[in-house]
Protein backbone atom coordinates (compact mmCIF):
# COMPACT_ATOMS: atom_id res chain seq x y z
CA UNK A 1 118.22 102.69 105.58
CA UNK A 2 115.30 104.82 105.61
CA UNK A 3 112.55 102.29 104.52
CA UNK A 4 113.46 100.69 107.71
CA UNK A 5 113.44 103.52 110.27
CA UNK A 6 109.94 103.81 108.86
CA UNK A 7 108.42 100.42 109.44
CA UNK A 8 110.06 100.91 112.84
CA UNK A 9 107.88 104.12 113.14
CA UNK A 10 104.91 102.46 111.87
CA UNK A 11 105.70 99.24 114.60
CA UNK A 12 105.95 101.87 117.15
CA UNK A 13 102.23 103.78 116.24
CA UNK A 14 100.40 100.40 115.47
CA UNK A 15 102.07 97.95 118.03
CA UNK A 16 103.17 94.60 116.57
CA UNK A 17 100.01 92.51 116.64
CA UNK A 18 98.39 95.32 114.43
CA UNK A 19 101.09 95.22 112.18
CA UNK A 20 100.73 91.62 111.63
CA UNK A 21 97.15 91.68 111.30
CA UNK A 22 97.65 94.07 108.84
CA UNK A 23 100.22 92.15 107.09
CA UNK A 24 97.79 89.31 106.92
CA UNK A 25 94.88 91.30 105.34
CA UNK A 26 97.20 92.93 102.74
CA UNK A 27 98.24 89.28 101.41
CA UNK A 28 94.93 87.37 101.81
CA UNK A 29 92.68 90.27 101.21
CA UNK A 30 95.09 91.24 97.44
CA UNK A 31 94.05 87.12 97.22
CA UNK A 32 90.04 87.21 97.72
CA UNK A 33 89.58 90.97 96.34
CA UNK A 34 89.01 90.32 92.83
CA UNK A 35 87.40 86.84 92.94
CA UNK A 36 84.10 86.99 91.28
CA UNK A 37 80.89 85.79 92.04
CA UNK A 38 79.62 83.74 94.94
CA UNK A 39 83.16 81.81 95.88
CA UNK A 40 84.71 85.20 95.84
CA UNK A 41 81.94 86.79 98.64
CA UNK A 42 82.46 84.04 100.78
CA UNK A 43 86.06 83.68 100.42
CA UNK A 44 85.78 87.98 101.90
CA UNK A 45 83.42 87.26 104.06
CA UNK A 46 85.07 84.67 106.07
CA UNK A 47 88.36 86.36 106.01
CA UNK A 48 86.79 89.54 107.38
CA UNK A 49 85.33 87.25 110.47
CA UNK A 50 87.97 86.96 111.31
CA UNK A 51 90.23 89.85 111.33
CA UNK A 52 87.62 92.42 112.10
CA UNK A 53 86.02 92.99 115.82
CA UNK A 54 82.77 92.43 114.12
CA UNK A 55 81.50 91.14 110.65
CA UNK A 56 78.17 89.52 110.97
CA UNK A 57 76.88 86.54 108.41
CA UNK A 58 75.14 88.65 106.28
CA UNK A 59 77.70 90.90 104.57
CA UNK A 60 78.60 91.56 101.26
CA UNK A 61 81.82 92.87 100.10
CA UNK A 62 82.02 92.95 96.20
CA UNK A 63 85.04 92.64 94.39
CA UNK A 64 87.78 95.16 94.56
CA UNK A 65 87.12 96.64 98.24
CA UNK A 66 90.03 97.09 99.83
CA UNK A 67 89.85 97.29 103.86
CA UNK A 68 92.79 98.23 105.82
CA UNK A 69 93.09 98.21 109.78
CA UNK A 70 90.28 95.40 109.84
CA UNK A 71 90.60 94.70 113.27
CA UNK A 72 89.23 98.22 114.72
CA UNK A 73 86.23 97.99 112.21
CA UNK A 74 83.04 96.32 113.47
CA UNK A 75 80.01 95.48 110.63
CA UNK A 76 76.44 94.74 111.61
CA UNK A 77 74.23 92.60 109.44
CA UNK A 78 73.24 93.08 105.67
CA UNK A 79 75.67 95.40 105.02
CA UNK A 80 76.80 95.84 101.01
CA UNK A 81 80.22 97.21 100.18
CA UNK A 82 80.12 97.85 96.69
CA UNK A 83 83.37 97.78 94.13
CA UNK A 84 86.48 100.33 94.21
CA UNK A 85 85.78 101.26 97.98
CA UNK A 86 88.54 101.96 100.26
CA UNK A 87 88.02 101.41 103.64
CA UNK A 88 90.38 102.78 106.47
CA UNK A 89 89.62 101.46 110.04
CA UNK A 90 92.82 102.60 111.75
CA UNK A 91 91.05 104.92 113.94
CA UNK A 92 87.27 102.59 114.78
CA UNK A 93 84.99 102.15 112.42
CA UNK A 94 81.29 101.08 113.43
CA UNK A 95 78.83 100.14 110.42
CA UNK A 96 75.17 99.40 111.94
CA UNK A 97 72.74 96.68 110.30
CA UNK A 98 71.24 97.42 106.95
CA UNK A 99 73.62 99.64 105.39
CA UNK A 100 74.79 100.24 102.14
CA UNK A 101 77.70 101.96 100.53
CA UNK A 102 77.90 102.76 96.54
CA UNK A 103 81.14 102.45 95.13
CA UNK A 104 84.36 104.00 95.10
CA UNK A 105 83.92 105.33 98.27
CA UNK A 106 86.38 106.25 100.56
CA UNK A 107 86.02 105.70 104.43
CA UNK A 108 89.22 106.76 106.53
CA UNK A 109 89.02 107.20 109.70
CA UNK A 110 93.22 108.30 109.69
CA UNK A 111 94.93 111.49 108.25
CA UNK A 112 98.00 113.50 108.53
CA UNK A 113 98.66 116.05 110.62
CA UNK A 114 100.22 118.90 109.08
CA UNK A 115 100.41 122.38 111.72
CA UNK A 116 104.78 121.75 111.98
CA UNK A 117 105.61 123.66 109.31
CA UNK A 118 109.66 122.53 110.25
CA UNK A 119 108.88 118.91 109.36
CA UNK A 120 107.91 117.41 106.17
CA UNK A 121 103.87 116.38 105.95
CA UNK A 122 104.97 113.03 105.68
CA UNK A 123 107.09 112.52 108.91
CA UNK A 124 104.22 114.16 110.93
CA UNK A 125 101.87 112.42 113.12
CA UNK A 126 98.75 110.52 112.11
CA UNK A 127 95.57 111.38 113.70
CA UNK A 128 92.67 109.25 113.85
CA UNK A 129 89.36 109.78 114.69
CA UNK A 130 86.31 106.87 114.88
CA UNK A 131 83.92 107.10 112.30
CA UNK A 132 80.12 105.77 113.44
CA UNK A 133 77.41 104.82 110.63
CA UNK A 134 73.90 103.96 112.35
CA UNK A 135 71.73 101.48 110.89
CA UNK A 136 69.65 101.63 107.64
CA UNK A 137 72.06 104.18 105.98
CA UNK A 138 73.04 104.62 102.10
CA UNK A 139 76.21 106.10 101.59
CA UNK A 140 76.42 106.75 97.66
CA UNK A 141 78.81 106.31 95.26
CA UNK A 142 82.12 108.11 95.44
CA UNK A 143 81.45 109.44 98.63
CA UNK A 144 84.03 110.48 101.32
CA UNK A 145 83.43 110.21 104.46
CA UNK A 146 86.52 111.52 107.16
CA UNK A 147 87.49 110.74 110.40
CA UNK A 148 85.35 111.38 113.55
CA UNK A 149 81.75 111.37 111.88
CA UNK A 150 78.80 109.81 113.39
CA UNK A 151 75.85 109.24 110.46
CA UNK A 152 72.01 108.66 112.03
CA UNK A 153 69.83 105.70 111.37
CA UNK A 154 68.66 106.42 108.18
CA UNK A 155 70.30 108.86 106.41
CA UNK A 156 71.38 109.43 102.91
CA UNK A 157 74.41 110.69 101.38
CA UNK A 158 74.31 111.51 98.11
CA UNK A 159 76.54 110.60 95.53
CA UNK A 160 80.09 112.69 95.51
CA UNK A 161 79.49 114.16 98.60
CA UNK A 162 82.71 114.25 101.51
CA UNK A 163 81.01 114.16 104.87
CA UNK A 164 83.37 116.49 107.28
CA UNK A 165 80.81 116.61 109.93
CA UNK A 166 78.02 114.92 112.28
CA UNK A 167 74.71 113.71 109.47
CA UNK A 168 71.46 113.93 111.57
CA UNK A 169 68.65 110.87 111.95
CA UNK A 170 66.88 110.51 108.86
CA UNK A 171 67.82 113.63 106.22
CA UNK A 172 69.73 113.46 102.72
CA UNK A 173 72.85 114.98 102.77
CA UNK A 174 75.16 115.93 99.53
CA UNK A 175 77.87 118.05 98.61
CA UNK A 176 80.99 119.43 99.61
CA UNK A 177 81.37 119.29 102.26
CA UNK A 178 77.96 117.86 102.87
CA UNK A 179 74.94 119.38 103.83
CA UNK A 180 71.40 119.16 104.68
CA UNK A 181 69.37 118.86 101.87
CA UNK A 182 66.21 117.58 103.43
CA UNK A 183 64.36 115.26 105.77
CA UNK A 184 62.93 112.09 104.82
């Protein structure tokens, strides 16, 4: 009886049409994720057209990305999304042109709240917060990046670093949380 009360919950927060969409891209996207070579970018590629706001021609999502929430992300052009990332776009998500992003990254733009110390972490609220990524930017491998961070043209975030905060035009970030480590 409980499993149900929660998709109820989770119909209530998302609204039905998000639910479906995100029905949709859990079947087909566990269907293209692990198809290799060309066939299998394609296959990604033109079922990301069409679920999220924005996914221009040239984009490149290698195997085993998983994107959730598709419909609130929007992807400019020549932008690589390399294997074992997790992608979260509950909250907005806006990738500009030229971007690229290492693997096993995780991008979530959703958390928990947790400041009701009467209810359980789970049955509190999600919070969501849009996450912005200007153009020319390489996020590194196993990188975090949370909710409600805006990353300048340019930048660099080095490899195992969790962005918690705003990354400047054009400097190399790293660590955790991430800081400036110089300009380019």
């Amino acid at each position: 009886m409980s499993i149900i009360r929660e998709v109820k919950s989770f119909v209530k927060r998302n609204g039905v049409s998000t639910v479906m969409v995100y029905v949709l891209e859990i079947y087909l996207g566990s269907l293209v994720r692990g198809l290799p070579g060309i066939e299998g970018f394609w296959m990604r590629k033109l079922l990301y057209r069409h679920l999220m706001v924005q996914c221009e021609r040239d984009t490149f999502i290698y195997p085993g990305v998983r994107i959730s929430f598709s419909r609130k992300i929007s992807m400019g052009n020549w932008v690589a999304i390399n294997s074992g990332t997790y992608i979260d776009g509950g909250g907005g998500l806006t990738i500009g042109d030229n971007v690229m992003i290492g693997p096993n990254c995780v991008i979530t733009t959703r958390g928990h709240t947790y400041d009701d110390k009467s209810i359980p972490m789970r049955c509190q609220q999600v919070s969501s917060s849009p996450i912005i990524i200007g153009d020319d930017v390489w996020v590194g491998g196993n990188v975090t990046i949370l909710g409600g961070v805006k990353i300048g043209d340019g930048s660099v975030i080095a490899a195992g670093s969790v962005v918690t905060s705003d990354v400047p035009q054009y400097v190399i970030v790293g660590g955790i949380p991430a800081r400036l480590i110089r300009v380019r």
